[in-house]
PDB file of N, CA and C in Angstrom:
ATOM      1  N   UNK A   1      18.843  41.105  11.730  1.00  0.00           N
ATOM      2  CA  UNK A   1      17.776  41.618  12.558  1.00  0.00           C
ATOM      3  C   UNK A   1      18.319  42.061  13.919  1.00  0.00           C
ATOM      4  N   UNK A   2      19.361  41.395  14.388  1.00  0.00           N
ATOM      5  CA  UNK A   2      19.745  41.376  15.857  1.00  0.00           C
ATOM      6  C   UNK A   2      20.672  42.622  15.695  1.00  0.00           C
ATOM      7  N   UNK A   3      21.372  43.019  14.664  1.00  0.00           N
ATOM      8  CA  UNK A   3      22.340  44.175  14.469  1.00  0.00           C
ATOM      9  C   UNK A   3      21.091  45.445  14.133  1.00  0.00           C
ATOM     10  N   UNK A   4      20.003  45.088  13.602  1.00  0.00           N
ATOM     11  CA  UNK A   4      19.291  46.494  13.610  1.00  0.00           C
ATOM     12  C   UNK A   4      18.483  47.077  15.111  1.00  0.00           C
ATOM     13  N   UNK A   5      18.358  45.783  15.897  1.00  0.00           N
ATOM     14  CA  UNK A   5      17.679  46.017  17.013  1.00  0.00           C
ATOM     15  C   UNK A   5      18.578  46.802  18.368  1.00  0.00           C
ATOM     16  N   UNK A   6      19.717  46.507  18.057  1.00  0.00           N
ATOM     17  CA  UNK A   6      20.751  47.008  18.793  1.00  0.00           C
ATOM     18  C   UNK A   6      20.789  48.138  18.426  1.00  0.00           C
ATOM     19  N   UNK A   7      20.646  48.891  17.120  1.00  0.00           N
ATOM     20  CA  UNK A   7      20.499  50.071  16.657  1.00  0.00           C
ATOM     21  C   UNK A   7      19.385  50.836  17.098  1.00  0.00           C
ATOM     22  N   UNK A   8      18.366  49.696  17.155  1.00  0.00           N
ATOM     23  CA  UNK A   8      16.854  50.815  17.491  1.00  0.00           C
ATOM     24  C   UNK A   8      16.939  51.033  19.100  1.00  0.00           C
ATOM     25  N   UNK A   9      17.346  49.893  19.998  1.00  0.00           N
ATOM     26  CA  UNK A   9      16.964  49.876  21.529  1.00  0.00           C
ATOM     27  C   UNK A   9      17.569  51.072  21.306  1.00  0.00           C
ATOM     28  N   UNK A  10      18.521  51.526  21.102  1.00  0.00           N
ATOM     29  CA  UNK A  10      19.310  53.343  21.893  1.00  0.00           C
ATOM     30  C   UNK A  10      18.168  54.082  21.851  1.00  0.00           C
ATOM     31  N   UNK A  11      16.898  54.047  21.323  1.00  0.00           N
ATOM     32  CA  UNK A  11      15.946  55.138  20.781  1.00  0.00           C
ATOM     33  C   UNK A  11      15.215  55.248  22.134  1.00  0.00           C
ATOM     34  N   UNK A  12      15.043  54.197  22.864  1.00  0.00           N
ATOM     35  CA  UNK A  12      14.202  53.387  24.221  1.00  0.00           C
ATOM     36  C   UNK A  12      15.078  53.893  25.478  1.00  0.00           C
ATOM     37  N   UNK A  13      14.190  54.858  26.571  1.00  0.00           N
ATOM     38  CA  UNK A  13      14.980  55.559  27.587  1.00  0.00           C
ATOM     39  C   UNK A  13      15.350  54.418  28.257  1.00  0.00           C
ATOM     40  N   UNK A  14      14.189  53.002  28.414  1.00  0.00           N
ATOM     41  CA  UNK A  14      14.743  52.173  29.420  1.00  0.00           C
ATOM     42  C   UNK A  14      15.626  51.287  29.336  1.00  0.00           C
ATOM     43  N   UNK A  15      16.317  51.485  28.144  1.00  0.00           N
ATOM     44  CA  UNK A  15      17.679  50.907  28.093  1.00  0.00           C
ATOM     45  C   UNK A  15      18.603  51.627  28.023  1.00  0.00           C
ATOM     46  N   UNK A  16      18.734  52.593  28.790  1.00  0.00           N
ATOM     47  CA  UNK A  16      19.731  53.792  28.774  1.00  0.00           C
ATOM     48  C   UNK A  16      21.349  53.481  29.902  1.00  0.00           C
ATOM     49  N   UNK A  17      20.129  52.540  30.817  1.00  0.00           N
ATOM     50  CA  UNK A  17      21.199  52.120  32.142  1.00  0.00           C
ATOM     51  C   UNK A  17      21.384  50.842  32.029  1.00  0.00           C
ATOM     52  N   UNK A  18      21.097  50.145  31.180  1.00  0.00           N
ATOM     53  CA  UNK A  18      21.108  48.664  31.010  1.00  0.00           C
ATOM     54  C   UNK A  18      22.227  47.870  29.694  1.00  0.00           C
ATOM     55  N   UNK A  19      22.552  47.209  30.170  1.00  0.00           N
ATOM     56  CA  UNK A  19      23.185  46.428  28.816  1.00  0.00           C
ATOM     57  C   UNK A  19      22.294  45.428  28.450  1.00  0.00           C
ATOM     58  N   UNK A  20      21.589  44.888  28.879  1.00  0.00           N
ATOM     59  CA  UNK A  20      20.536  43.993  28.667  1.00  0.00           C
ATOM     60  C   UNK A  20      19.941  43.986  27.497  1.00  0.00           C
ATOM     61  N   UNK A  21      19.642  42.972  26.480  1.00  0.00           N
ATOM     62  CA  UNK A  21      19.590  43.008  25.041  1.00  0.00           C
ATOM     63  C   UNK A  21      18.117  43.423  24.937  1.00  0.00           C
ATOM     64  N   UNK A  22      16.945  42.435  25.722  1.00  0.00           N
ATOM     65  CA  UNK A  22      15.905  42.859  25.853  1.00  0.00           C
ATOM     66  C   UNK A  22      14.947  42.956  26.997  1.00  0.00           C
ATOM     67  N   UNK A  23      14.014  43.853  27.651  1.00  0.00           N
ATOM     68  CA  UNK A  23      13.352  44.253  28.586  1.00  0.00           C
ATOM     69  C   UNK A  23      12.001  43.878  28.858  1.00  0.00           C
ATOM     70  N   UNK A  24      11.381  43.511  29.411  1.00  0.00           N
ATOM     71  CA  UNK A  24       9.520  42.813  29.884  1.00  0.00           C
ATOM     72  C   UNK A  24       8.665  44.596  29.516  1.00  0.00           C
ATOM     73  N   UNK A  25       7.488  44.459  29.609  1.00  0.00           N
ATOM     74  CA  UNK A  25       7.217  45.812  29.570  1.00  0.00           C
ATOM     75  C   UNK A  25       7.658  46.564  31.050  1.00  0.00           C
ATOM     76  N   UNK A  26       7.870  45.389  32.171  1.00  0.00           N
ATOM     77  CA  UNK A  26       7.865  46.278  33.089  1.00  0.00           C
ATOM     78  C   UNK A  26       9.417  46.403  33.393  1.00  0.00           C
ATOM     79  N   UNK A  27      10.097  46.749  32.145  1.00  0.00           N
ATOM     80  CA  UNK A  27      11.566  47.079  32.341  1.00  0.00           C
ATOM     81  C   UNK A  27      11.948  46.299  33.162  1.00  0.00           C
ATOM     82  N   UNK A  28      12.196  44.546  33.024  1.00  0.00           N
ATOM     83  CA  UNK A  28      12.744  43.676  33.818  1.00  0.00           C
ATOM     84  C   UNK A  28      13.476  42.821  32.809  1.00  0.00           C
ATOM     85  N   UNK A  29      14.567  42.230  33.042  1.00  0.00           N
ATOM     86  CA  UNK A  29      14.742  41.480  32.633  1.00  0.00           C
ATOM     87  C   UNK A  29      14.014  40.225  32.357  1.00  0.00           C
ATOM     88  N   UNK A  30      14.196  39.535  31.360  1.00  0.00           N
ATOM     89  CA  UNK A  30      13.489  38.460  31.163  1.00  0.00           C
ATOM     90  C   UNK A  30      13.952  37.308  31.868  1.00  0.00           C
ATOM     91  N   UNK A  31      13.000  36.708  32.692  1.00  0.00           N
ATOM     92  CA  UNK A  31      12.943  35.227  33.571  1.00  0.00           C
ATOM     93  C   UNK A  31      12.989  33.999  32.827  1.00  0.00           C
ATOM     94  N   UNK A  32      13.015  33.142  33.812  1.00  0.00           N
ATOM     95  CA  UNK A  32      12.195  32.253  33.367  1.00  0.00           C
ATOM     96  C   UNK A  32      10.934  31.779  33.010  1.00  0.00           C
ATOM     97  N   UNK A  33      10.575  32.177  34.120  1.00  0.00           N
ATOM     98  CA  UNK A  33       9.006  32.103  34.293  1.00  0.00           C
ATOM     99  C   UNK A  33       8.190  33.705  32.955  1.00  0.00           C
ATOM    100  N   UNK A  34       8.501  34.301  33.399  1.00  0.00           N
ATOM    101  CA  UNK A  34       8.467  35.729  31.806  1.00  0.00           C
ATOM    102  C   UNK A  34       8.791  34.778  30.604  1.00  0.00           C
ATOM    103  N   UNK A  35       9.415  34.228  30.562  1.00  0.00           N
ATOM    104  CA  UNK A  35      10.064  33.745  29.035  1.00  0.00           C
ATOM    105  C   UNK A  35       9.455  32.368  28.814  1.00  0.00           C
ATOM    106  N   UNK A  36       8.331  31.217  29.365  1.00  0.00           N
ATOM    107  CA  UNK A  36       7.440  30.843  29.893  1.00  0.00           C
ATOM    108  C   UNK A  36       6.425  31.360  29.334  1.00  0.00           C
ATOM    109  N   UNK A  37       5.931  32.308  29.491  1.00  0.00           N
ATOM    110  CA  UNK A  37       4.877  33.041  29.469  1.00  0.00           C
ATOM    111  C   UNK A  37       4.436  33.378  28.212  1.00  0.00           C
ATOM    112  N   UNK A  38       5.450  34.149  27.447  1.00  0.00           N
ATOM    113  CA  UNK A  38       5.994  34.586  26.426  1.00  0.00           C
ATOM    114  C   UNK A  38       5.731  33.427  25.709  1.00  0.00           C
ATOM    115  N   UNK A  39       6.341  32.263  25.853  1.00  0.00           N
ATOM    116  CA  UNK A  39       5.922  31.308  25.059  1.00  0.00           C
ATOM    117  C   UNK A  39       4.433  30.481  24.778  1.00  0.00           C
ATOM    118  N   UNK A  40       3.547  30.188  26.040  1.00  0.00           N
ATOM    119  CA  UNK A  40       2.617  30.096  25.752  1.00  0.00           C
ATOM    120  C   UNK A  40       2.088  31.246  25.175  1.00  0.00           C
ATOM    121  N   UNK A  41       2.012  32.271  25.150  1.00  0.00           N
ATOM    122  CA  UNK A  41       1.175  33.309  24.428  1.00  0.00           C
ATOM    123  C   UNK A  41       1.620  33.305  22.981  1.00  0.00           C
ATOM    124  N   UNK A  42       2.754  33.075  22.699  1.00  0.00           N
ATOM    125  CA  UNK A  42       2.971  32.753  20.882  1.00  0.00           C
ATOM    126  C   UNK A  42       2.198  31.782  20.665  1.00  0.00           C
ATOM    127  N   UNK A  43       2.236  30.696  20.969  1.00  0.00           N
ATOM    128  CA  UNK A  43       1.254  29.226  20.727  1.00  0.00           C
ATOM    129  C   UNK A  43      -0.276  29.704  21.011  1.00  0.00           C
ATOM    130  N   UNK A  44      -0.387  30.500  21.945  1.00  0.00           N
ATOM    131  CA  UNK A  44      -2.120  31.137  21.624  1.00  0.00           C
ATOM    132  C   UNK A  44      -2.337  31.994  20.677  1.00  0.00           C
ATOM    133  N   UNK A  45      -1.553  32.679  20.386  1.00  0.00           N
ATOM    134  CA  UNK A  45      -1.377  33.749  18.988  1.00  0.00           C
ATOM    135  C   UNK A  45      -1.295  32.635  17.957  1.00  0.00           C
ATOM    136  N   UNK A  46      -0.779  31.694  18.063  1.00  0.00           N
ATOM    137  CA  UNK A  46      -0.353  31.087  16.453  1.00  0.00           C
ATOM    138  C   UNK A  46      -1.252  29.957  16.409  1.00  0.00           C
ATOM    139  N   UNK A  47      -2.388  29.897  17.433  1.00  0.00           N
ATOM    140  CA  UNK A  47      -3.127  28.697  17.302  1.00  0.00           C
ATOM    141  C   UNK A  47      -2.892  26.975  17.204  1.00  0.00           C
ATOM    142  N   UNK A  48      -1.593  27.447  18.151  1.00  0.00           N
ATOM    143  CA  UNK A  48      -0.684  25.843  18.882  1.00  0.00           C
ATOM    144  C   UNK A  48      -1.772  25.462  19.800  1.00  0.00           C
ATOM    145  N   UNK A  49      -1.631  24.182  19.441  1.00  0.00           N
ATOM    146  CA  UNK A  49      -1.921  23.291  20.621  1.00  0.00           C
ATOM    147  C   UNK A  49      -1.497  22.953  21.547  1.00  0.00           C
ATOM    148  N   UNK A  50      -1.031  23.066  22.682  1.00  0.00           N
ATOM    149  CA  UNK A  50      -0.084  22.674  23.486  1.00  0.00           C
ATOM    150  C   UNK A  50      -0.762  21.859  24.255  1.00  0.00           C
ATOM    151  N   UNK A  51      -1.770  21.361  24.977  1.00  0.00           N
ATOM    152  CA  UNK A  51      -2.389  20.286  25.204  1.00  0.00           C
ATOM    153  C   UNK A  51      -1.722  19.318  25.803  1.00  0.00           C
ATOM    154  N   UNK A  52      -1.230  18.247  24.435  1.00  0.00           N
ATOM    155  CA  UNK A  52      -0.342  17.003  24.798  1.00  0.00           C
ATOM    156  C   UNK A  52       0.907  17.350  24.361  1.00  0.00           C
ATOM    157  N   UNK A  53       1.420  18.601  24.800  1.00  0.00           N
ATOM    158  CA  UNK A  53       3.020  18.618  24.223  1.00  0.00           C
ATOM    159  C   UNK A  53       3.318  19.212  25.763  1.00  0.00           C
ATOM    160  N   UNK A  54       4.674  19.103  25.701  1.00  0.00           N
ATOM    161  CA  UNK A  54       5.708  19.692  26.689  1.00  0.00           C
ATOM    162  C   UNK A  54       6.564  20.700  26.357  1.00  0.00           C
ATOM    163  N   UNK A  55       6.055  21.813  25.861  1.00  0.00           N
ATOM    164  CA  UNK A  55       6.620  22.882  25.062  1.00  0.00           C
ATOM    165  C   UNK A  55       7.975  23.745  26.053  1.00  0.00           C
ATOM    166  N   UNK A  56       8.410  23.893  25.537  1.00  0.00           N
ATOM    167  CA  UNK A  56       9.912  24.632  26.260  1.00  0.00           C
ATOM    168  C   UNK A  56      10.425  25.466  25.517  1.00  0.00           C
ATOM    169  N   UNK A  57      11.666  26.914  25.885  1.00  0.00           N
ATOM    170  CA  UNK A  57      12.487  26.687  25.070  1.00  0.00           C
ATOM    171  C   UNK A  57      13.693  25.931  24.433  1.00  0.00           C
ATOM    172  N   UNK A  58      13.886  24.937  25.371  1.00  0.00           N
ATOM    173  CA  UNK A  58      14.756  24.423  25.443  1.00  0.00           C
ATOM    174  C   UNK A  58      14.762  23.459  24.436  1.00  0.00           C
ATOM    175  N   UNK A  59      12.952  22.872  24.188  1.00  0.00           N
ATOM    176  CA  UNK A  59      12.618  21.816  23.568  1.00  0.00           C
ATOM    177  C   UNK A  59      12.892  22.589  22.080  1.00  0.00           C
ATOM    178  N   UNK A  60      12.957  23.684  21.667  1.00  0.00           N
ATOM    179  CA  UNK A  60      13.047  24.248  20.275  1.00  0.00           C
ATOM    180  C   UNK A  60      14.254  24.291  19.824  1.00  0.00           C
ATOM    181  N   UNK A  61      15.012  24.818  21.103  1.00  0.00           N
ATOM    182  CA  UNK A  61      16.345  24.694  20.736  1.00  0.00           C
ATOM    183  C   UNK A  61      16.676  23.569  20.318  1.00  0.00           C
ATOM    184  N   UNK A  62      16.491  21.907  20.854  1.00  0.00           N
ATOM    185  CA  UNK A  62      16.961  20.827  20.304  1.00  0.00           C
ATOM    186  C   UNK A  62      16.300  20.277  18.858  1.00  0.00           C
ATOM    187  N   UNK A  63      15.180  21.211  18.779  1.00  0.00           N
ATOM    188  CA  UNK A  63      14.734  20.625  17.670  1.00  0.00           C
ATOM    189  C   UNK A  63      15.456  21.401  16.355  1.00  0.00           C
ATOM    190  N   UNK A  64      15.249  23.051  16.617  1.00  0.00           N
ATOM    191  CA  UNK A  64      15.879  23.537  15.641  1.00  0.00           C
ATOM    192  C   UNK A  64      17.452  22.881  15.451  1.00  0.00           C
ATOM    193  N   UNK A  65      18.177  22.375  16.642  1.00  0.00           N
ATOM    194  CA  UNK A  65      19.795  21.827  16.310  1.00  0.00           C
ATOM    195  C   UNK A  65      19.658  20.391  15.753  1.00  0.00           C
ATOM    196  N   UNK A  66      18.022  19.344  15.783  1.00  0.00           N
ATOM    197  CA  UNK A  66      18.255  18.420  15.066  1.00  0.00           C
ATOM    198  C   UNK A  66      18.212  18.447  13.893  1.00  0.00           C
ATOM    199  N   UNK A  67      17.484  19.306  13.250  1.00  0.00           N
ATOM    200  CA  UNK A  67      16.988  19.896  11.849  1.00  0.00           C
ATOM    201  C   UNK A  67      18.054  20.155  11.172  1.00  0.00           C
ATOM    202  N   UNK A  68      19.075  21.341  11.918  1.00  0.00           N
ATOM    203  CA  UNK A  68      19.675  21.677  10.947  1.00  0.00           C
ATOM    204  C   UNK A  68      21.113  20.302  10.600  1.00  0.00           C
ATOM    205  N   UNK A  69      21.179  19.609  11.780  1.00  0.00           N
ATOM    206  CA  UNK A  69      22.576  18.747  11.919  1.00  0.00           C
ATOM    207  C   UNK A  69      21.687  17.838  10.611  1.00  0.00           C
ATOM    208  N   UNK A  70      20.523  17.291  10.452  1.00  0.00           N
ATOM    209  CA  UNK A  70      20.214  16.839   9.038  1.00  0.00           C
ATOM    210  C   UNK A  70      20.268  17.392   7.898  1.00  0.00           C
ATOM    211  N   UNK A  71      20.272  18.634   8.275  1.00  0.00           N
ATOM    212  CA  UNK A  71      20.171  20.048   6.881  1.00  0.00           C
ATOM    213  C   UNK A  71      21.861  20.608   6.693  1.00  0.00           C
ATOM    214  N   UNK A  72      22.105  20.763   7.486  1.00  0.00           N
ATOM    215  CA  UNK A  72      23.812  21.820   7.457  1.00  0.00           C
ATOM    216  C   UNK A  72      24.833  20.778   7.636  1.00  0.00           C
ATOM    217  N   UNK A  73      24.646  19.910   8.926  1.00  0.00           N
ATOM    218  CA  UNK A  73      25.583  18.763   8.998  1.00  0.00           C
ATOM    219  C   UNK A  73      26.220  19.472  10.805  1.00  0.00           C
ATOM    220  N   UNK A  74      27.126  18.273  11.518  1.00  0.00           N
ATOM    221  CA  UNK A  74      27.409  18.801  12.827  1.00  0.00           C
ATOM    222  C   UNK A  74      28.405  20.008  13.372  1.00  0.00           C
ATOM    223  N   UNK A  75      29.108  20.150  11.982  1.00  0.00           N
ATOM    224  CA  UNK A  75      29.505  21.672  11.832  1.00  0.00           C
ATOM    225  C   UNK A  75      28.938  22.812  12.608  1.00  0.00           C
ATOM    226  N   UNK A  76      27.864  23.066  11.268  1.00  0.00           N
ATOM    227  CA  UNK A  76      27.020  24.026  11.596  1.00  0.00           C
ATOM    228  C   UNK A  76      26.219  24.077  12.593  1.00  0.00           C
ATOM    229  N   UNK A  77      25.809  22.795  13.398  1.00  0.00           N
ATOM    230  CA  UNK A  77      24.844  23.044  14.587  1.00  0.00           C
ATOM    231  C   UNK A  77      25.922  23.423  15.654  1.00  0.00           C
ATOM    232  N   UNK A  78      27.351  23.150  15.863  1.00  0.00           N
ATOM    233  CA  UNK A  78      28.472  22.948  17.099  1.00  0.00           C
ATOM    234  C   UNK A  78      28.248  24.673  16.930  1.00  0.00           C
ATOM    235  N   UNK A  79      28.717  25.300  15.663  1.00  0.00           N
ATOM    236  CA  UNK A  79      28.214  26.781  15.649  1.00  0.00           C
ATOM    237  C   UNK A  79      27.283  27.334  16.108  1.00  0.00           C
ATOM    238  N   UNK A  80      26.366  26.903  15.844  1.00  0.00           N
ATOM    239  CA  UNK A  80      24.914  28.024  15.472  1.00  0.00           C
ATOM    240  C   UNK A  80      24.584  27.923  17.486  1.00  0.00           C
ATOM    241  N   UNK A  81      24.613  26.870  17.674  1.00  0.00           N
ATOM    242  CA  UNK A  81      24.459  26.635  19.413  1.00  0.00           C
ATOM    243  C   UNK A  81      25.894  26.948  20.215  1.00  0.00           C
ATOM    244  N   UNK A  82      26.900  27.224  19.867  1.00  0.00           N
ATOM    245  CA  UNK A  82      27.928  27.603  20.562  1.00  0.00           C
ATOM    246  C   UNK A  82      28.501  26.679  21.439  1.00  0.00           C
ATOM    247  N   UNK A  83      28.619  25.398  20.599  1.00  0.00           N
ATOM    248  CA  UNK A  83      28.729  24.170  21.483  1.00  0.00           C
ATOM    249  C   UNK A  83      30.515  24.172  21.658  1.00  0.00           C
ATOM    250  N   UNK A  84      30.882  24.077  22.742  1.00  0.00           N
ATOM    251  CA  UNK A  84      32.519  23.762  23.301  1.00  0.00           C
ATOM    252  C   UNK A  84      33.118  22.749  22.864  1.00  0.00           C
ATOM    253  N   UNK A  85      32.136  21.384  23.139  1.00  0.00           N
ATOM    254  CA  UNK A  85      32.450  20.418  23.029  1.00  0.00           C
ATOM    255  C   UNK A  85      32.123  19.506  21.799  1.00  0.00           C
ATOM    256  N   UNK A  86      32.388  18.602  20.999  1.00  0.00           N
ATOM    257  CA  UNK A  86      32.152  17.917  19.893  1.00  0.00           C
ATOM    258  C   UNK A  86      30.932  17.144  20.655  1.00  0.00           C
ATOM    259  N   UNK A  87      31.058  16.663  21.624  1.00  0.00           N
ATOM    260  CA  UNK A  87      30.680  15.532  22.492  1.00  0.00           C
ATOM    261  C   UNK A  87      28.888  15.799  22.512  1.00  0.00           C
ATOM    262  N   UNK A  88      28.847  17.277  22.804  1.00  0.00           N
ATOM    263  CA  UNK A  88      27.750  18.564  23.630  1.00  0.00           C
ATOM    264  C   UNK A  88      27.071  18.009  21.802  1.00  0.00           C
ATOM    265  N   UNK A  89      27.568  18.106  20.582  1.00  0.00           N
ATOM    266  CA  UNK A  89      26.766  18.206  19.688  1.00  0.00           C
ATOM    267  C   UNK A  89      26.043  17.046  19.080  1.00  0.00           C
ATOM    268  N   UNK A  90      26.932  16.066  19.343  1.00  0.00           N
ATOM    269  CA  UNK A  90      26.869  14.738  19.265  1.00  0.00           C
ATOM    270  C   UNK A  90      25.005  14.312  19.173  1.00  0.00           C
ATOM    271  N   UNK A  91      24.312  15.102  20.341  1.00  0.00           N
ATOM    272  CA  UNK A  91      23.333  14.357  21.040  1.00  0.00           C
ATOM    273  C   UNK A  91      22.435  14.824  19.890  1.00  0.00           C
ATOM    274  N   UNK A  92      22.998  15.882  18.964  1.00  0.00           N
ATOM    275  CA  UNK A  92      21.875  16.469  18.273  1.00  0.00           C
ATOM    276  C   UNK A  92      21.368  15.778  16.797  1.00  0.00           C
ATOM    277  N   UNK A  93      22.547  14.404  16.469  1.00  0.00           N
ATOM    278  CA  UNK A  93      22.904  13.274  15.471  1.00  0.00           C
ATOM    279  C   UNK A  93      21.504  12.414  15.508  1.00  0.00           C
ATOM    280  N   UNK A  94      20.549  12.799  15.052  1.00  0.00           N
ATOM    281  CA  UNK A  94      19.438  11.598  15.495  1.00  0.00           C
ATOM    282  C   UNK A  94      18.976  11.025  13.644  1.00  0.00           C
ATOM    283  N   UNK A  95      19.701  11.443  12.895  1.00  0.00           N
ATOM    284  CA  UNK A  95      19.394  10.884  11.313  1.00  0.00           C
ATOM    285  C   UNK A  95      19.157   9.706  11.404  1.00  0.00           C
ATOM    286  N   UNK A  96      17.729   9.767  10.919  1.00  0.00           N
ATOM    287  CA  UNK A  96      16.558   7.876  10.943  1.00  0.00           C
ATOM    288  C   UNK A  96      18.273   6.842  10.124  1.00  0.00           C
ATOM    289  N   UNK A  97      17.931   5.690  10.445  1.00  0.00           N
ATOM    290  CA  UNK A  97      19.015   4.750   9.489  1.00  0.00           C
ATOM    291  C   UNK A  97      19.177   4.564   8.104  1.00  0.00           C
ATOM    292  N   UNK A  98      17.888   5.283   7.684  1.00  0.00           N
ATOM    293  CA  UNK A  98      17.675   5.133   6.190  1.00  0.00           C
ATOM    294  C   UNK A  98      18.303   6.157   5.819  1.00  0.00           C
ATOM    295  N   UNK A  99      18.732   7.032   6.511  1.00  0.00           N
ATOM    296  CA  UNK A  99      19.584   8.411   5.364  1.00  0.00           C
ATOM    297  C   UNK A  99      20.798   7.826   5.632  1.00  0.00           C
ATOM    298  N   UNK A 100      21.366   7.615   6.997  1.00  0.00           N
ATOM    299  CA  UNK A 100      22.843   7.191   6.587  1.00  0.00           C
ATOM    300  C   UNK A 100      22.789   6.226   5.709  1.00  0.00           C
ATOM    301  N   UNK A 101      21.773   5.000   5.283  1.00  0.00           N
ATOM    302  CA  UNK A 101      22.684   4.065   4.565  1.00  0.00           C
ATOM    303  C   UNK A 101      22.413   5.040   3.298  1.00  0.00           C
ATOM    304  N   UNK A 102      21.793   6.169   2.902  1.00  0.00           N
ATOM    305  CA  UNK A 102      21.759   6.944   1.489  1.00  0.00           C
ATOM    306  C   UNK A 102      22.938   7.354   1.816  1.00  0.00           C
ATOM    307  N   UNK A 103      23.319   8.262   2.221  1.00  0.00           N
ATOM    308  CA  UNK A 103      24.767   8.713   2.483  1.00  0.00           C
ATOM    309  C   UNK A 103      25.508   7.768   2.124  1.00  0.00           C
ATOM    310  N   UNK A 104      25.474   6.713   3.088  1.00  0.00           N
ATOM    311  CA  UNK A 104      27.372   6.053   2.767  1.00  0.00           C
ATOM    312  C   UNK A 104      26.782   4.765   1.358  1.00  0.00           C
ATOM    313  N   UNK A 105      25.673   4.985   0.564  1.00  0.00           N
ATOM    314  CA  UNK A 105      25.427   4.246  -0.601  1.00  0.00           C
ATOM    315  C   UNK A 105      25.967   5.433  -1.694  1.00  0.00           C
ATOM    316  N   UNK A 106      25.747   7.174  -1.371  1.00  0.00           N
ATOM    317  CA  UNK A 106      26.102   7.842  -1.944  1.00  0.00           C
ATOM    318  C   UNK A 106      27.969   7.994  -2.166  1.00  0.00           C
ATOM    319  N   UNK A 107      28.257   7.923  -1.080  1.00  0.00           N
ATOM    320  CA  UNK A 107      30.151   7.991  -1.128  1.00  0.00           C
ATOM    321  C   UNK A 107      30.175   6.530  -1.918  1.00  0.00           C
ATOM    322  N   UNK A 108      29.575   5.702  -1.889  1.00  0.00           N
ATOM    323  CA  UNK A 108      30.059   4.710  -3.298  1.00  0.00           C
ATOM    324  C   UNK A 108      30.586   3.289  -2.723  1.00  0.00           C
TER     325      UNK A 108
END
């Protein structure tokens, strides 16, 4: 998706002077506070509750890297997040106790 979008922005005058991957409508880069914004309005589009949550992106990012370090293993999350450090991925290890003892009941 990210290799076709790079293909389409050339079509868009207001990325003519920009390297910038993507633009606000008002040809700005995206903020914080914009990217904020952006997010509550998906959760009003998608009929989230946000209420009693503390929604972030930041908070997705750790969730999508706990998911997959249970799904792919710490490999694939040190990848997929561009982590430097072994240490940096470490935090993303939160498997309840009952799968490791399946795991190391599985190695035998």
């Amino acid at each position: 998706m990210l290799t076709r979008w790079v293909e389409e922005r050339q079509a868009y005058p207001i990325y003519e002077e920009t390297d910038r991957l993507w633009l606000t409508r008002e040809q700005n880069p995206y903020s914080s506070h914009s990217l904020s914004y952006l997010l509550d309005r998906l959760c009003e589009v998608a009929d989230i509750d946000t209420s009693n949550r503390k929604l972030s992106w930041y908070a997705i990012r750790h969730s999508v890297g706990t998911y997959m370090t249970r799904e792919e293993g710490l490999a694939a999350v040190q990848s997929q997040l561009r982590h430097k450090s072994e240490m940096t991925t470490m935090k993303y290890d939160q498997a309840p106790v009952e799968d490791r003892r399946d795991a190391l009941d599985r190695m035998g």
